[in-house]
PDB file of N, CA and C in Angstrom:
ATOM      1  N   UNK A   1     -13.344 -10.334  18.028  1.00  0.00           N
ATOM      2  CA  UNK A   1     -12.090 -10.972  17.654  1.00  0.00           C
ATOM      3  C   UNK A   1     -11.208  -9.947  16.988  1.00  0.00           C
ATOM      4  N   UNK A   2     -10.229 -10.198  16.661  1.00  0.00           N
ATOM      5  CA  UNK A   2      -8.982  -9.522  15.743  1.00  0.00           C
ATOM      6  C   UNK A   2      -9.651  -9.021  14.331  1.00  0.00           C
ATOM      7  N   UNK A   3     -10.725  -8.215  14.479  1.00  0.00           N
ATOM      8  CA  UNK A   3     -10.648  -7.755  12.653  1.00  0.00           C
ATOM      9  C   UNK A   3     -11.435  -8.410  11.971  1.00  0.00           C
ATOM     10  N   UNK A   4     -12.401  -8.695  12.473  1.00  0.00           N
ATOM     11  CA  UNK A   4     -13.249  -9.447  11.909  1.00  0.00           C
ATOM     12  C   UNK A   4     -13.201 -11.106  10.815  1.00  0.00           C
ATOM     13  N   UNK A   5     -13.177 -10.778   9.933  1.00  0.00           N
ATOM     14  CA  UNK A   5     -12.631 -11.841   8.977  1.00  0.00           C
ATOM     15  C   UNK A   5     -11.383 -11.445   8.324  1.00  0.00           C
ATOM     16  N   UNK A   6     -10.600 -11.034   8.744  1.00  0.00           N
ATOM     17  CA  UNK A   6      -9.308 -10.597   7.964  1.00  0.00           C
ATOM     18  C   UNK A   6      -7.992 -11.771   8.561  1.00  0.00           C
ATOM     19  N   UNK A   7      -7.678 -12.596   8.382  1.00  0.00           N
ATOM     20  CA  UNK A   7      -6.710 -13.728   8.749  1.00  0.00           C
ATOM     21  C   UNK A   7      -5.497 -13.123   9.473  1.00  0.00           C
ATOM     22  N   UNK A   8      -5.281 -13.937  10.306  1.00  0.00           N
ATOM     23  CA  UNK A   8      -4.342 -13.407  11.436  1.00  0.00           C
ATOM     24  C   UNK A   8      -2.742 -12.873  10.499  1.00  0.00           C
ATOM     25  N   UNK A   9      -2.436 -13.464   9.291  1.00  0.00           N
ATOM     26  CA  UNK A   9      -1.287 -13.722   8.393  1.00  0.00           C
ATOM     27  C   UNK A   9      -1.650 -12.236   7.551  1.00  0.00           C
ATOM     28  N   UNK A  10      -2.823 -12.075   7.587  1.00  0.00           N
ATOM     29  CA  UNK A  10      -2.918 -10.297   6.831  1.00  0.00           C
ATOM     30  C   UNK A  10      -2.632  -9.377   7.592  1.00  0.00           C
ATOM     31  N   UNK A  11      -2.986  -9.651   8.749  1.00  0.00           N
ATOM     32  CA  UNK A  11      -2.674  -8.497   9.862  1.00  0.00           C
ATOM     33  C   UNK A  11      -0.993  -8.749  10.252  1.00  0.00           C
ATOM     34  N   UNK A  12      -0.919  -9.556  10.566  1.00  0.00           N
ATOM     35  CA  UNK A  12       0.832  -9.797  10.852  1.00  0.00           C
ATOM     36  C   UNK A  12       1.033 -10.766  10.142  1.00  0.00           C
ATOM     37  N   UNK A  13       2.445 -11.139   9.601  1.00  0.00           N
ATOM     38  CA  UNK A  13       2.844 -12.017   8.716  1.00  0.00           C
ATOM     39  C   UNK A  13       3.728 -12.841   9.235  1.00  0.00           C
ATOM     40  N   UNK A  14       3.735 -13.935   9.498  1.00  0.00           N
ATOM     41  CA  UNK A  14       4.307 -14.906  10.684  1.00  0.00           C
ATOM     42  C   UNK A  14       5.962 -14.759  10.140  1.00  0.00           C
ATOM     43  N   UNK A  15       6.921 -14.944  11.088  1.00  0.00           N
ATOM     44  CA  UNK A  15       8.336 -14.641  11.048  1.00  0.00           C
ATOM     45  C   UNK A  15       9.230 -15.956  10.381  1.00  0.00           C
ATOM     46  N   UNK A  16       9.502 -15.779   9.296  1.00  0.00           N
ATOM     47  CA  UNK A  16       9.806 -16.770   8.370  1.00  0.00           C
ATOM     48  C   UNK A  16      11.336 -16.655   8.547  1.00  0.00           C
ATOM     49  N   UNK A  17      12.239 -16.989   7.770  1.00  0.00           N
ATOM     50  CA  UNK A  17      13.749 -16.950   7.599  1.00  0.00           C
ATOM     51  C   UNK A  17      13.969 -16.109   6.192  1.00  0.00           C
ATOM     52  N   UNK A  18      13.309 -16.253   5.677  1.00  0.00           N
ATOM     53  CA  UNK A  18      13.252 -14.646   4.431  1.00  0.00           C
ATOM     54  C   UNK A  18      13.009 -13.501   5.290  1.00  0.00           C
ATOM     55  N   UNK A  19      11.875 -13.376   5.990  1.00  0.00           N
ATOM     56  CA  UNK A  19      11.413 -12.116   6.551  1.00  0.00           C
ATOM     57  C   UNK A  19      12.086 -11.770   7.489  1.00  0.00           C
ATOM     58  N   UNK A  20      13.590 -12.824   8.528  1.00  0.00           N
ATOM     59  CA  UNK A  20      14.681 -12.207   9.095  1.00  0.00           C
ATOM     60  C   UNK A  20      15.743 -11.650   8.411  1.00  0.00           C
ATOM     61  N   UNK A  21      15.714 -12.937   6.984  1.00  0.00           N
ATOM     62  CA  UNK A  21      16.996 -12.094   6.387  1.00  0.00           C
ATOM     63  C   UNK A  21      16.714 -10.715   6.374  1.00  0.00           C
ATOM     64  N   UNK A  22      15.582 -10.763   5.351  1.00  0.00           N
ATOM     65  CA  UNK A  22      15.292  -9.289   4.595  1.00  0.00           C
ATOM     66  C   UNK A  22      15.419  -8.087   5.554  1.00  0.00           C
ATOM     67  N   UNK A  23      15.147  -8.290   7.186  1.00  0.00           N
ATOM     68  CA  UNK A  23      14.449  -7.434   8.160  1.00  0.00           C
ATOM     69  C   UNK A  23      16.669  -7.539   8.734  1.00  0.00           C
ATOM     70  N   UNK A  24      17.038  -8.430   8.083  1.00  0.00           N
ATOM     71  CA  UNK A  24      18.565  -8.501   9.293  1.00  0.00           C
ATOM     72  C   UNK A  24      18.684  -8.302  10.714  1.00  0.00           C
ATOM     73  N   UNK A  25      17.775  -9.270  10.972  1.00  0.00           N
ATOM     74  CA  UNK A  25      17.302  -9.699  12.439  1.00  0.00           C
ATOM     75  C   UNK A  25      17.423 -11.001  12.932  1.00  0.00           C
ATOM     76  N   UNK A  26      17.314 -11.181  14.354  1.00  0.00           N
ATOM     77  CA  UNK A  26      17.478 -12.524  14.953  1.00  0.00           C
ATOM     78  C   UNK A  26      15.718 -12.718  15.440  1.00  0.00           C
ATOM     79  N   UNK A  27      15.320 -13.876  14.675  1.00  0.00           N
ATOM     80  CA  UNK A  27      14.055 -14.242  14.537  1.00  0.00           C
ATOM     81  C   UNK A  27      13.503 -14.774  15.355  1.00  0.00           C
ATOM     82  N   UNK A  28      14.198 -15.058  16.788  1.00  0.00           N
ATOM     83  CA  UNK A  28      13.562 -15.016  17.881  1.00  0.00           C
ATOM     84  C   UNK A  28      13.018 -13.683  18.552  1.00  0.00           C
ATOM     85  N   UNK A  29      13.716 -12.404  18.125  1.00  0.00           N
ATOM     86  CA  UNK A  29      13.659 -11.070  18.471  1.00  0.00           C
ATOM     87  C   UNK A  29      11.714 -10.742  17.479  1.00  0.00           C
ATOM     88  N   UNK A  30      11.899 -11.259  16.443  1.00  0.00           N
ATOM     89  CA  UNK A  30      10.944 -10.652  14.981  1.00  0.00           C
ATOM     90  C   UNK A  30      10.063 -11.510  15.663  1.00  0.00           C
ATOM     91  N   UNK A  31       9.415 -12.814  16.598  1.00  0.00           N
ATOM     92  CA  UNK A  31       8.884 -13.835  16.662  1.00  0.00           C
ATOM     93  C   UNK A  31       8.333 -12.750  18.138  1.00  0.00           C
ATOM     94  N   UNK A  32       9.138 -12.467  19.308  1.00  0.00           N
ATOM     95  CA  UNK A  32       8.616 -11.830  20.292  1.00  0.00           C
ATOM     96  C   UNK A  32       8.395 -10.555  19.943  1.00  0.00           C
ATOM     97  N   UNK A  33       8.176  -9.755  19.285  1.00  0.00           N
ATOM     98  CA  UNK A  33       7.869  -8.585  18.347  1.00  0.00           C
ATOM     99  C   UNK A  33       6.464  -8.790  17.835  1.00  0.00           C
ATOM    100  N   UNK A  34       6.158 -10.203  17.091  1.00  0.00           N
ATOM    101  CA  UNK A  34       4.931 -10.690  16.260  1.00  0.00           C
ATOM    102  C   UNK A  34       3.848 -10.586  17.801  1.00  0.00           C
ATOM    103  N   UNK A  35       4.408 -11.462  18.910  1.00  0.00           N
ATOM    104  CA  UNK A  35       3.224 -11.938  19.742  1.00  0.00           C
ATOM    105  C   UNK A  35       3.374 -10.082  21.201  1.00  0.00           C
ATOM    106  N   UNK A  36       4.404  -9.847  20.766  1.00  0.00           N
ATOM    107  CA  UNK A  36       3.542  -7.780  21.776  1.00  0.00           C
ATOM    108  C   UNK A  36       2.491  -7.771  20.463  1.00  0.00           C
ATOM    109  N   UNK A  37       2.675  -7.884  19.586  1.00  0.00           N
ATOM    110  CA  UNK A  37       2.178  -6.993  18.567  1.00  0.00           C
ATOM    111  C   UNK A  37       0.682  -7.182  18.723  1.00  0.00           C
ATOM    112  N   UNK A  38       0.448  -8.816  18.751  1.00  0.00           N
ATOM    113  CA  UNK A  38      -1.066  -9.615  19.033  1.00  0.00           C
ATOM    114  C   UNK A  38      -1.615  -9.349  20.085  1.00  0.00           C
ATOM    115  N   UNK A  39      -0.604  -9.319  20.789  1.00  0.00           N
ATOM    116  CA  UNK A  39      -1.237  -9.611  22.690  1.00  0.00           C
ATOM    117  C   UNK A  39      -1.710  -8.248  23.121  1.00  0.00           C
ATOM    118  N   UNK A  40      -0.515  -7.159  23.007  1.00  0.00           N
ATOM    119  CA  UNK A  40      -0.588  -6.159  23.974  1.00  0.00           C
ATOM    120  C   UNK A  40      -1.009  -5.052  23.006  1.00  0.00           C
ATOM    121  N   UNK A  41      -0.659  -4.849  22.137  1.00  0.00           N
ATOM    122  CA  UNK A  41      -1.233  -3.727  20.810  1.00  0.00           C
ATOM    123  C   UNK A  41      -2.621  -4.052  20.744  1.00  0.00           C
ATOM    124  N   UNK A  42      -3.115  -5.417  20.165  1.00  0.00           N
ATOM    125  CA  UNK A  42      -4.322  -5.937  20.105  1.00  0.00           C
ATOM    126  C   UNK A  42      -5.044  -6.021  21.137  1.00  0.00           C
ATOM    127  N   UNK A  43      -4.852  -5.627  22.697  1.00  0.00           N
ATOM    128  CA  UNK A  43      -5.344  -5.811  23.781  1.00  0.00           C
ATOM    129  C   UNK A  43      -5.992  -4.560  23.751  1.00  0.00           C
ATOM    130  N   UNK A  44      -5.753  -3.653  23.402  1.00  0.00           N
ATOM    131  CA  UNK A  44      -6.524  -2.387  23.632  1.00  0.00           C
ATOM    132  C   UNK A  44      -7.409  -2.115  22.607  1.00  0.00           C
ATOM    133  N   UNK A  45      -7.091  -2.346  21.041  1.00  0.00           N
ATOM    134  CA  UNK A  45      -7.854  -1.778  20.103  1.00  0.00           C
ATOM    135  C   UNK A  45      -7.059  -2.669  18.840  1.00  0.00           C
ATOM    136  N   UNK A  46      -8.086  -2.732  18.111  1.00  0.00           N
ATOM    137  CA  UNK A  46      -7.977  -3.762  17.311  1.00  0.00           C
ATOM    138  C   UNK A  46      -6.553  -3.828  16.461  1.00  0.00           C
ATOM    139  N   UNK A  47      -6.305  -4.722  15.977  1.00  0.00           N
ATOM    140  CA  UNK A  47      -4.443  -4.865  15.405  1.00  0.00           C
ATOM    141  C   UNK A  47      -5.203  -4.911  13.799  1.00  0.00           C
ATOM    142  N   UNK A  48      -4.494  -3.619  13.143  1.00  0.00           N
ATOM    143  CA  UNK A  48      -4.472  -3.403  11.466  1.00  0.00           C
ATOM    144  C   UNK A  48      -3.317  -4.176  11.168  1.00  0.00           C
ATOM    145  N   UNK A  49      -3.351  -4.373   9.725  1.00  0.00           N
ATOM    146  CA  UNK A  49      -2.460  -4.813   8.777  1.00  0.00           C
ATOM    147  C   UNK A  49      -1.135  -4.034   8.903  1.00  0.00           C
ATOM    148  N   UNK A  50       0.119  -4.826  10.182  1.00  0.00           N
ATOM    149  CA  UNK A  50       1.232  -3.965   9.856  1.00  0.00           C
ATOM    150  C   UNK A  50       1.659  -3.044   8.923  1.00  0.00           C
ATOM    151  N   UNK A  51       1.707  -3.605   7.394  1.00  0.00           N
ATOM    152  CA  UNK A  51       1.907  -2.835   5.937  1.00  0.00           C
ATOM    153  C   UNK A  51       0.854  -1.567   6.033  1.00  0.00           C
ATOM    154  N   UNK A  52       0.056  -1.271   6.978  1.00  0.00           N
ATOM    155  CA  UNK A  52      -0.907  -0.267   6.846  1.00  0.00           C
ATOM    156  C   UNK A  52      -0.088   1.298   7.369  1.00  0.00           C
ATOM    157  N   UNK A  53       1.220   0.815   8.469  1.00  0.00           N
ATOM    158  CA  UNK A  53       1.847   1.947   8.805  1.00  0.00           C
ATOM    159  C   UNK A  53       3.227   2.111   8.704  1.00  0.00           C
ATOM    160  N   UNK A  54       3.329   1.574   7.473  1.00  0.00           N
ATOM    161  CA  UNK A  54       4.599   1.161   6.979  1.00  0.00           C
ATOM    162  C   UNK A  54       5.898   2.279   7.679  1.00  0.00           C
ATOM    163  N   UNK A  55       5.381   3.804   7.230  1.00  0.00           N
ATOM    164  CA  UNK A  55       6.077   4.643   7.478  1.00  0.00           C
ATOM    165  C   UNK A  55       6.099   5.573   8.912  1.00  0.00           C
ATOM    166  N   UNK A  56       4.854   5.039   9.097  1.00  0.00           N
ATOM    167  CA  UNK A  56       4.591   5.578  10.628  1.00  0.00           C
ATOM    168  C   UNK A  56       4.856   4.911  11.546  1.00  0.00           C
ATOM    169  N   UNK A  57       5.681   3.804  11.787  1.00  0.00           N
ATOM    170  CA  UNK A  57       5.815   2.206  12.921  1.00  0.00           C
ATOM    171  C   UNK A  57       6.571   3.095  13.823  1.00  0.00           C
ATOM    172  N   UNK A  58       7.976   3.861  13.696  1.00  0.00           N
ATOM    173  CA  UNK A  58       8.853   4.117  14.952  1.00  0.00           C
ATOM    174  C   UNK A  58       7.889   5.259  15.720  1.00  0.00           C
ATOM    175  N   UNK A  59       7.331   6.478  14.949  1.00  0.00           N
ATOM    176  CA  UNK A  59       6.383   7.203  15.382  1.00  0.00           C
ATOM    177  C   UNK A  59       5.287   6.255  16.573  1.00  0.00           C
ATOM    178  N   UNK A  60       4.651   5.709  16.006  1.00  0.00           N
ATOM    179  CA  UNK A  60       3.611   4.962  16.955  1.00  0.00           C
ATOM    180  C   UNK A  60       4.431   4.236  17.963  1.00  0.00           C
ATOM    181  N   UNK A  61       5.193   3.382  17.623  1.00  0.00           N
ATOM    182  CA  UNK A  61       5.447   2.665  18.951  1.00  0.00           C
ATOM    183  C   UNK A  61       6.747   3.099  20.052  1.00  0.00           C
ATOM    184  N   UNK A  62       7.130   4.605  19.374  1.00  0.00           N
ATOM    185  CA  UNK A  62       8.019   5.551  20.563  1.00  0.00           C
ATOM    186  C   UNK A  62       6.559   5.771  21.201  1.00  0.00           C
ATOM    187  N   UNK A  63       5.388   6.185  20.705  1.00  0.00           N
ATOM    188  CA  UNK A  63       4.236   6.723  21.345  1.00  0.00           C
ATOM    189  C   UNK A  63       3.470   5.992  22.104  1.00  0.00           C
ATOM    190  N   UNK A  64       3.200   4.679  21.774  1.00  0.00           N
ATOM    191  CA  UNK A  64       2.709   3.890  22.783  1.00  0.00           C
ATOM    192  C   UNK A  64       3.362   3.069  23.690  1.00  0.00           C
ATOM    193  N   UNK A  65       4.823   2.615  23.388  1.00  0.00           N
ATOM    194  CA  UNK A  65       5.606   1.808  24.315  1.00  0.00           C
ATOM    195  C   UNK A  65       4.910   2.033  25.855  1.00  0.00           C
ATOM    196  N   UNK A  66       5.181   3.750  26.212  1.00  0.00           N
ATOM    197  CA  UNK A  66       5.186   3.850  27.562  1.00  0.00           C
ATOM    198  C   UNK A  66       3.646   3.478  28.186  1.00  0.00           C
ATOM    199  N   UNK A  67       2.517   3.749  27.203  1.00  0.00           N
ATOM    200  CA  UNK A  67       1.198   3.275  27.632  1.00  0.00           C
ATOM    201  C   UNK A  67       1.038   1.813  27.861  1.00  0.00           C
ATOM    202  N   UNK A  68       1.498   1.112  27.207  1.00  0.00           N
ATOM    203  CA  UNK A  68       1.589  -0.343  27.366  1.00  0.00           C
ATOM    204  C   UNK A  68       2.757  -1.326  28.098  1.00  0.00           C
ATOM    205  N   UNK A  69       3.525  -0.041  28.774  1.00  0.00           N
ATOM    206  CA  UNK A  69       4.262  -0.587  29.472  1.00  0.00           C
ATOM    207  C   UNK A  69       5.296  -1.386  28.891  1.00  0.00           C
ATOM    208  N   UNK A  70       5.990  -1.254  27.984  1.00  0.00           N
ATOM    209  CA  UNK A  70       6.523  -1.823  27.421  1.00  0.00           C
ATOM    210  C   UNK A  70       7.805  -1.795  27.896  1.00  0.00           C
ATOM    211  N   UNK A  71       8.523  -2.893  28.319  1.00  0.00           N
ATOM    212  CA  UNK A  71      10.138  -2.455  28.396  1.00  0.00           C
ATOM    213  C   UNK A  71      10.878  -2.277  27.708  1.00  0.00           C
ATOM    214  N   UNK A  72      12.054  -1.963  27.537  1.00  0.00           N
ATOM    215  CA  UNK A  72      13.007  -1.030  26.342  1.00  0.00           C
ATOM    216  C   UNK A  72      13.570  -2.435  25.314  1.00  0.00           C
ATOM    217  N   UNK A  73      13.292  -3.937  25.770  1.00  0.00           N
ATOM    218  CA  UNK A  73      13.336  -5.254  25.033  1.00  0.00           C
ATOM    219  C   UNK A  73      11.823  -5.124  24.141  1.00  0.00           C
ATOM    220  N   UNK A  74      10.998  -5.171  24.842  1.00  0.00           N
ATOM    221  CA  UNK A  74      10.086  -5.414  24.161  1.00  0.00           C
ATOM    222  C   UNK A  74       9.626  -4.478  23.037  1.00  0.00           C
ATOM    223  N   UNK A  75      10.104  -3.221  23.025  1.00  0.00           N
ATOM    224  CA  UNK A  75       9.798  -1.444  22.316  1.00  0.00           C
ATOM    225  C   UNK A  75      10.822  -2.229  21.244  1.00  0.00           C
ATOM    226  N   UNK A  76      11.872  -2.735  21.355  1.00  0.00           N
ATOM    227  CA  UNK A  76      12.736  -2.539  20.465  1.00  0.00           C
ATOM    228  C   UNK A  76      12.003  -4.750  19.721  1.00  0.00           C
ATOM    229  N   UNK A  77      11.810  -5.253  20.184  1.00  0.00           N
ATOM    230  CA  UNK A  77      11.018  -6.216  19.719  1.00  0.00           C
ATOM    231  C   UNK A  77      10.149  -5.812  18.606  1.00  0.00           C
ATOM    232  N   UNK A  78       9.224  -5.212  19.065  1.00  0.00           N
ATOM    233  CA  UNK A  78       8.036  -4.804  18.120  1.00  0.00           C
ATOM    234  C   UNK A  78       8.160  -4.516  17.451  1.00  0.00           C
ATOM    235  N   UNK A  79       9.175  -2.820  17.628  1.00  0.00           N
ATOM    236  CA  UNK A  79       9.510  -2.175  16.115  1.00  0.00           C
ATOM    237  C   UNK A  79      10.452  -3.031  15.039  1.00  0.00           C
ATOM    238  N   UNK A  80      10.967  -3.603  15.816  1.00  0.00           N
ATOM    239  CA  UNK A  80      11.663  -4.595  14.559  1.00  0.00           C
ATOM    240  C   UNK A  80      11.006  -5.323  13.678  1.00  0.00           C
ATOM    241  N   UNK A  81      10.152  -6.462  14.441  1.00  0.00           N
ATOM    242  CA  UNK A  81       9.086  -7.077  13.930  1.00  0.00           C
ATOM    243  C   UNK A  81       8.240  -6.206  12.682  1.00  0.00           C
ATOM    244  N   UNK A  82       7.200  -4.966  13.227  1.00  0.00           N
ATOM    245  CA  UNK A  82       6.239  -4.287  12.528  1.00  0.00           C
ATOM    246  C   UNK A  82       7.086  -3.952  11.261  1.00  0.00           C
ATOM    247  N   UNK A  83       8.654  -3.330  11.461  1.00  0.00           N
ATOM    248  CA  UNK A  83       9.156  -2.763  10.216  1.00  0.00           C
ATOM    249  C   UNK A  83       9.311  -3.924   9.454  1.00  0.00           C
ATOM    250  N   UNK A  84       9.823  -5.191   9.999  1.00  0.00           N
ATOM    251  CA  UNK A  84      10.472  -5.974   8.817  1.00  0.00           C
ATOM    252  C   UNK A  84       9.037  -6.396   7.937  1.00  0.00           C
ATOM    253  N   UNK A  85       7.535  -6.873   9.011  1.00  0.00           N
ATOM    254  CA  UNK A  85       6.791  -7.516   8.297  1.00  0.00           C
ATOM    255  C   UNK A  85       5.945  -6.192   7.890  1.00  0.00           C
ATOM    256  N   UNK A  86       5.982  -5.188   7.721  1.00  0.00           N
ATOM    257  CA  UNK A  86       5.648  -3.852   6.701  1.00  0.00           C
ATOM    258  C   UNK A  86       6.297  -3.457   5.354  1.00  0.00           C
ATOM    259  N   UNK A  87       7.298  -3.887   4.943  1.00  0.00           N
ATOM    260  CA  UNK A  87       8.235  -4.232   3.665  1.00  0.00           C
ATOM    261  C   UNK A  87       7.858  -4.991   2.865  1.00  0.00           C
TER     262      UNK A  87
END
């Protein structure tokens, strides 16, 4: 599973209306960002605690977009998502 016993809300933090303000995002964007993050990040190797790469998020996911096929919606999904719920 995802991380053994670590709750799905530690690893990603579900997309609230604080966590768009704060992120100044459209939370349907932060919401399809949350589920690449589960589905397709987590499909290969296990999904850490966003807050774990707080400073490293655009680094990693310029780096993996193209492995996971990501389209230039979904690259820009994620990183939105990972940065706002890494804050």
């Amino acid at each position: 599973m995802l991380a053994g016993c670590v709750g799905i809300e530690a690893l990603a933090p579900p997309v609230t209306p604080m966590l768009a303000a704060r992120a100044r995002a459209d939370s349907s964007t932060l919401a399809a960002g949350r589920r690449i993050y589960l589905t397709k990040c987590a499909s290969c190797h296990a999904a850490d605690p966003v807050a774990d790469y707080a400073d490293e998020w655009p680094h990693i996911i310029r780096k993996m977009a193209p492995k996971s096929k990501l389209s230039p919606a979904e690259e820009h999904a994620v990183l939105a998502y990972v940065l706002a719920a890494s804050r």
